[in-house]
Structure formats: C-alpha cells, structure tokens
N, C-alpha and C. Protein backbone atom coordinates (compact mmCIF):
# COMPACT_ATOMS: atom_id res chain seq x y z
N UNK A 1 158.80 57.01 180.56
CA UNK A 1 158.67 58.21 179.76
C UNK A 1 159.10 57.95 178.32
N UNK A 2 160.52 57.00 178.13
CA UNK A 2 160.66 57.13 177.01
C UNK A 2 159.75 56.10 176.08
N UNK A 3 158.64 55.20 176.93
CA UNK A 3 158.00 54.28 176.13
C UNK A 3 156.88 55.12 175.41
N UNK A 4 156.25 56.86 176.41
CA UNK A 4 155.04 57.12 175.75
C UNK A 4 155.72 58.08 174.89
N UNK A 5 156.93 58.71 175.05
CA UNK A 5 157.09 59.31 174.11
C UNK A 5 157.46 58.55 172.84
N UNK A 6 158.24 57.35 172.63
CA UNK A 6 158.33 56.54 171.32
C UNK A 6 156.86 56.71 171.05
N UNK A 7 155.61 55.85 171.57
CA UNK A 7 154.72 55.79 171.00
C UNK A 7 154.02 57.17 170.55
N UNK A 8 153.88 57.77 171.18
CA UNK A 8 153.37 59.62 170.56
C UNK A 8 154.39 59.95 169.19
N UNK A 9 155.23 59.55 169.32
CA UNK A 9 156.29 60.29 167.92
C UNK A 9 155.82 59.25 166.79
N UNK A 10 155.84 58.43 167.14
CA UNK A 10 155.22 57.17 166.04
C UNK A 10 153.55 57.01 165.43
N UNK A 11 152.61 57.88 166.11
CA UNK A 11 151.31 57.55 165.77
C UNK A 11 151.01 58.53 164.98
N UNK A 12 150.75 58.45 163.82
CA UNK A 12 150.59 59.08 162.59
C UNK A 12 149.29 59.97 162.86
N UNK A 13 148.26 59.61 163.81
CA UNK A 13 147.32 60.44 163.63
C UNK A 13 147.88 62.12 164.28
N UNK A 14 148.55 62.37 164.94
CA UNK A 14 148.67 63.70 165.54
C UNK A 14 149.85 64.59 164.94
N UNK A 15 149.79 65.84 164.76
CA UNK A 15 150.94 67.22 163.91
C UNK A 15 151.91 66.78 165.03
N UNK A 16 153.05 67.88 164.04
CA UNK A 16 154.07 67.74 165.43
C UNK A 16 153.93 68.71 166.51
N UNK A 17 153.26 69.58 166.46
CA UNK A 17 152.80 70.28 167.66
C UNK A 17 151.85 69.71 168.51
N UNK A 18 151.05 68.91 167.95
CA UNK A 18 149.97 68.33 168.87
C UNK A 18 151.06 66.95 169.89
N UNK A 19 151.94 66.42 169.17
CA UNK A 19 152.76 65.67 169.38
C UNK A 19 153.63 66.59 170.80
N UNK A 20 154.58 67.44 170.16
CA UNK A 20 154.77 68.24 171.51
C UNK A 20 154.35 68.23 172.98
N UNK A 21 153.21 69.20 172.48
CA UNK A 21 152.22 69.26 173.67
C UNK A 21 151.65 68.10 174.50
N UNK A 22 151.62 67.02 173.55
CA UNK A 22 151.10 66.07 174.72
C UNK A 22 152.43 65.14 175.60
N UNK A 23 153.60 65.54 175.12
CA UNK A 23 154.59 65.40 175.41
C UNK A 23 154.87 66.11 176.57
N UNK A 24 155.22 67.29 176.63
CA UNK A 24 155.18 68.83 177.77
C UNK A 24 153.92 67.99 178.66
N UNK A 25 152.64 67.90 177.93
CA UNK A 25 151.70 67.67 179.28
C UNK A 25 151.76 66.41 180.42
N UNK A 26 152.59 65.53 179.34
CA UNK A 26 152.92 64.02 180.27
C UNK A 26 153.97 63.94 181.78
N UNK A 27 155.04 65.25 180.84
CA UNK A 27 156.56 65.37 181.71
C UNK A 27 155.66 66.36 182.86
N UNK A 28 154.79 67.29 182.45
CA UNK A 28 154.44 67.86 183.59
C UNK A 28 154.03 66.93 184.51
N UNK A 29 153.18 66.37 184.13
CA UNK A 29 152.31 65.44 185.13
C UNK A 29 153.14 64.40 185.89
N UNK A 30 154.09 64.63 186.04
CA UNK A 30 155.47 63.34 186.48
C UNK A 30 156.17 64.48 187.44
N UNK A 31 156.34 65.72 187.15
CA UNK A 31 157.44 66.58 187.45
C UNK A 31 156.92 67.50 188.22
N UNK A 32 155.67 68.68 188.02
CA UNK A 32 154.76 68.86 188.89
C UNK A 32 153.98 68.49 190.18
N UNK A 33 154.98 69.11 191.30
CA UNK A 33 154.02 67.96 192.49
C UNK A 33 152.72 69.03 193.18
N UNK A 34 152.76 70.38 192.94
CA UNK A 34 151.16 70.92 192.96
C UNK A 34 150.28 70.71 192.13
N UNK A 35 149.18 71.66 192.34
CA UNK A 35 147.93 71.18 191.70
C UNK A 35 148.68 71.64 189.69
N UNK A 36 147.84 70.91 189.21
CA UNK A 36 148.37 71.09 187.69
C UNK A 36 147.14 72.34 187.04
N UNK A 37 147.50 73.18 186.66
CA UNK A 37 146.00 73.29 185.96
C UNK A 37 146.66 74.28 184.63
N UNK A 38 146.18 75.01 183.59
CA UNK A 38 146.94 75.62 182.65
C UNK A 38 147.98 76.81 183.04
N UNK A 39 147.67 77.09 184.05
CA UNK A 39 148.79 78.36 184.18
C UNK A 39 149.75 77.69 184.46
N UNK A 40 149.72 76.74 185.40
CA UNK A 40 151.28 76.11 186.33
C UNK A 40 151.50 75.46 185.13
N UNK A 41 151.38 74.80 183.96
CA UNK A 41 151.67 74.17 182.78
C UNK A 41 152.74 75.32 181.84
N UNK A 42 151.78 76.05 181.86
CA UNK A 42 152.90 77.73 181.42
C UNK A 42 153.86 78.00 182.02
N UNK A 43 153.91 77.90 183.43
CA UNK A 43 154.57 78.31 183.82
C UNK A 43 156.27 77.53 184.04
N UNK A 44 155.87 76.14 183.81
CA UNK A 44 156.61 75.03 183.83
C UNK A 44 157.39 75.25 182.30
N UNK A 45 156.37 75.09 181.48
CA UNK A 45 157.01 74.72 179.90
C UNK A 45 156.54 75.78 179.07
N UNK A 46 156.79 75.58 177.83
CA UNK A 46 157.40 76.58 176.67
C UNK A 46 155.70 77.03 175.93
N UNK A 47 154.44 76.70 176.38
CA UNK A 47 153.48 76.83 175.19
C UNK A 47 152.69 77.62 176.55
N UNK A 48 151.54 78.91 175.85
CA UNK A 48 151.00 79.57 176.85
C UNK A 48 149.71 78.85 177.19
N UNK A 49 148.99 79.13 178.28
CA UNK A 49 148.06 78.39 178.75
C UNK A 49 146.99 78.18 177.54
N UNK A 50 146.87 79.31 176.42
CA UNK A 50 145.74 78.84 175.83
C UNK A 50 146.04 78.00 174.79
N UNK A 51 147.71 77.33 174.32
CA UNK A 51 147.99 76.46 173.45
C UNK A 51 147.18 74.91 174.54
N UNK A 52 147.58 75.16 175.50
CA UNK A 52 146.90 74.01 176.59
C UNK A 52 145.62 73.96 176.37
N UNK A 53 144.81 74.58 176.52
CA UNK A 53 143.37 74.95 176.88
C UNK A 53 142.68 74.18 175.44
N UNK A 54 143.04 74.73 174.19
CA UNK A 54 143.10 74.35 172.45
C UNK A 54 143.45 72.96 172.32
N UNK A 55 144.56 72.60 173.17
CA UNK A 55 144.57 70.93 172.72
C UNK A 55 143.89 69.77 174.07
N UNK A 56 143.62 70.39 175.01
CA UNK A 56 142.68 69.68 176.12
C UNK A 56 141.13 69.64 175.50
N UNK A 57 140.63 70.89 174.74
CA UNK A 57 139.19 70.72 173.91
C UNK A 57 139.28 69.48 172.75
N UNK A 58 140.07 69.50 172.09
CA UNK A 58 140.35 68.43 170.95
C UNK A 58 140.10 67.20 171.94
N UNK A 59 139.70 65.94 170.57
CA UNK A 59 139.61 64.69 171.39
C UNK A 59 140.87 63.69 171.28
N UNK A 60 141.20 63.16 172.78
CA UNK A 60 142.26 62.42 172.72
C UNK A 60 142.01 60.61 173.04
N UNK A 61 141.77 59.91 172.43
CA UNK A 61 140.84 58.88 172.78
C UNK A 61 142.25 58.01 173.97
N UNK A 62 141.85 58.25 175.01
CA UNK A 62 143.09 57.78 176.04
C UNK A 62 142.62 56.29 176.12
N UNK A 63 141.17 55.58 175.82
CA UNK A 63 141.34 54.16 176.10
C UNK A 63 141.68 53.45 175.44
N UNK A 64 141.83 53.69 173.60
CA UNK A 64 142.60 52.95 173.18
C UNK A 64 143.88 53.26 173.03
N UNK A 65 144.54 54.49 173.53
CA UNK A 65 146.07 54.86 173.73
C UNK A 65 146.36 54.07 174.81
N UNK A 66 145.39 53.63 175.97
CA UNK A 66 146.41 52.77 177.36
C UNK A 66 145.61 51.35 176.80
N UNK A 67 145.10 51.28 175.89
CA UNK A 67 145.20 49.67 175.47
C UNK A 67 146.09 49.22 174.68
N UNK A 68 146.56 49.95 173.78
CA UNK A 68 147.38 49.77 172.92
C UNK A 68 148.95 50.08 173.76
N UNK A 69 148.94 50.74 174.41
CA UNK A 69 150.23 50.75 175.74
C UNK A 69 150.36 49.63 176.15
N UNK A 70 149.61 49.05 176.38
CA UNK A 70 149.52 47.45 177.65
C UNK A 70 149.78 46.30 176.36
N UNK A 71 149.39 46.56 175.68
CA UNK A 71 148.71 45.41 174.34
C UNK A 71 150.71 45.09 174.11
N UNK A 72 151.15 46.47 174.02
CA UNK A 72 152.57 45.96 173.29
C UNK A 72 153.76 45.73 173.92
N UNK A 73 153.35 46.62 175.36
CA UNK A 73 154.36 46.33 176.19
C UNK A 73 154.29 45.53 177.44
N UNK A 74 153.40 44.78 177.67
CA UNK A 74 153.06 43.30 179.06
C UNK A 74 153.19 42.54 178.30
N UNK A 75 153.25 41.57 179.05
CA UNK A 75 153.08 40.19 179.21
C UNK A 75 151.93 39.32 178.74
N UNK A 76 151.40 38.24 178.46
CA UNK A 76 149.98 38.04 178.58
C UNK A 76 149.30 37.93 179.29
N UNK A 77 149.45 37.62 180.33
CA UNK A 77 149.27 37.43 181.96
C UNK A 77 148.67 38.91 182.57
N UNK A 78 147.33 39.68 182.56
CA UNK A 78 147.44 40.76 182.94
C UNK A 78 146.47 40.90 184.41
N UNK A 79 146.12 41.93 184.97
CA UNK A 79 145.66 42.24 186.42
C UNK A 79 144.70 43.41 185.93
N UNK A 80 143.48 43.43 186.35
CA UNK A 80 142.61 44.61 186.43
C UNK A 80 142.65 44.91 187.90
N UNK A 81 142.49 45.89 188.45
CA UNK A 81 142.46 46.60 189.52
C UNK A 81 141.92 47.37 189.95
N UNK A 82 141.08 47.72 191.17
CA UNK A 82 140.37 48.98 190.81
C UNK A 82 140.08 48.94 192.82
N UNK A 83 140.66 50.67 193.17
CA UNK A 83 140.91 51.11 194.01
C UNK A 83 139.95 52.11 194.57
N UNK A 84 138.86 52.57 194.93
CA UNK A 84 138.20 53.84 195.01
C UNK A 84 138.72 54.44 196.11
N UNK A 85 139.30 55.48 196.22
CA UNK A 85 139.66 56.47 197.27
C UNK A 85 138.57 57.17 197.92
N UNK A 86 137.43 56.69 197.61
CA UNK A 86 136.24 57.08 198.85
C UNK A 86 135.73 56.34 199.76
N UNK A 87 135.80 55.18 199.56
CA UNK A 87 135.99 54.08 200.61
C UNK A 87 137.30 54.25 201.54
N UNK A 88 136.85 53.94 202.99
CA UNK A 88 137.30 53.77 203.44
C UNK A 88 138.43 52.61 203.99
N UNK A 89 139.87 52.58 203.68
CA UNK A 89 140.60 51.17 204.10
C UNK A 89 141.30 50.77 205.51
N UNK A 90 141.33 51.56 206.32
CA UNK A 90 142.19 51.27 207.37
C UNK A 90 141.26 51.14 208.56
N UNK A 91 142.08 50.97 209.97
CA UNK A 91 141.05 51.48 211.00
C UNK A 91 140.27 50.40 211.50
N UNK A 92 139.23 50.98 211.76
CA UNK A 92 137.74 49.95 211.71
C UNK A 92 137.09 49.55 210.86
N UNK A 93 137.27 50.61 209.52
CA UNK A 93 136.75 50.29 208.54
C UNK A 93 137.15 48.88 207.49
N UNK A 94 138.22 48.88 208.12
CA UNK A 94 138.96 47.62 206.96
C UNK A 94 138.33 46.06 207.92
N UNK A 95 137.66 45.46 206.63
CA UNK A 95 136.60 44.02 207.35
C UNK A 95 137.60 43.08 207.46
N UNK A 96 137.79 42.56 209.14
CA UNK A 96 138.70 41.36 209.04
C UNK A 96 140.36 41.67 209.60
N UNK A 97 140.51 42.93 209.27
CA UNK A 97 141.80 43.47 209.95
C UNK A 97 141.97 44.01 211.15
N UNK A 98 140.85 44.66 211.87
CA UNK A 98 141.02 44.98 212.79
C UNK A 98 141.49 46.76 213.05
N UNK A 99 142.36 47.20 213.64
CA UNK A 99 142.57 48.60 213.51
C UNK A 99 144.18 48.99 213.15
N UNK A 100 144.76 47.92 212.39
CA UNK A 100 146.13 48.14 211.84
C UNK A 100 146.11 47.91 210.06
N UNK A 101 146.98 48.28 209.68
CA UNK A 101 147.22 47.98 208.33
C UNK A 101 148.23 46.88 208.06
N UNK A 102 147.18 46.42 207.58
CA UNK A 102 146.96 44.63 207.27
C UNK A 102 146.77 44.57 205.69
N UNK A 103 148.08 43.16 205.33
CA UNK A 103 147.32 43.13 203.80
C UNK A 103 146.09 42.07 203.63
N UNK A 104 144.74 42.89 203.20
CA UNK A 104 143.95 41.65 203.18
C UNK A 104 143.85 40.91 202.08
C-alpha cells in the first residue's frame, strides 16, 4: 500500500483530489471483502458515489501505471503469468494429475 500510494502522490499528472480518490479506491479494494460497486465505496469512505462515478469516467491508463510499478520495484528477472478462471483445474479436468490437486 505504501508503495502505490508513494507513487500516486509523486506523479505529477493527477490534482490532489484525483490523487485522493484513487487512493480511497485502492484501500477499498484491499479492505472491502463484498461486492465493491459505488455505493459500498460511499459507504466505506469520505467522497459520495457520484465523486466515484466522475473519476471511474476519466481515463486512468493502468498499463503503464503497473509497468512502471514493476519497472522500479523487481528485480530483472521477471514471470508473466496468466491464469483463466474459466477453465477448468482440478478433478478430471486437470491433464496428467488425475483427480487430486497436484502441482503440475
């Protein structure tokens, strides 16, 4: 938490309210274990659903915010990964394992 908030307080492109808010929206998303949507955001923190609604329309370019995340804080050594939760992994379905959970 305190790495995205250094970087949000430091990037010159955003006000300090826009700064805020995406602050409030991060801690929600960590702290919130129901569904998130603008009311439960209100209802959690200090800005009303339509300060939410106003800065979710604005554009937030998140792929070079988590490139520039990774870029300054890893290693050189990095891992791509990619998981789809519509596939099926366990069971029968998993090729080679059989019907237990197995690392393949």
């Amino acid at each position: 938490m305190k790495l995205f908030i250094k970087i949000i307080e430091n990037n010159p492109i955003f006000n300090l309210t826009r700064k805020k808010v995406l602050i409030s929206i991060i801690f929600s998303f960590f702290s919130i274990k129901d569904k998130i949507n603008f009311k439960q955001l209100e209802r959690y923190w200090d800005y009303c659903d339509k300060i939410y609604r106003n800065h979710f329309e604005k554009f937030f370019d998140f792929l070079n915010f988590n490139k520039e995340l990774i870029m300054k804080h890893s290693s050189s050594q990095r891992v791509i990964a990619f998981g789809p939760s519509y596939i099926p992994k366990s069971g029968k379905y998993t090729s080679g394992c059989g019907k237990y959970w197995w690392l393949c």
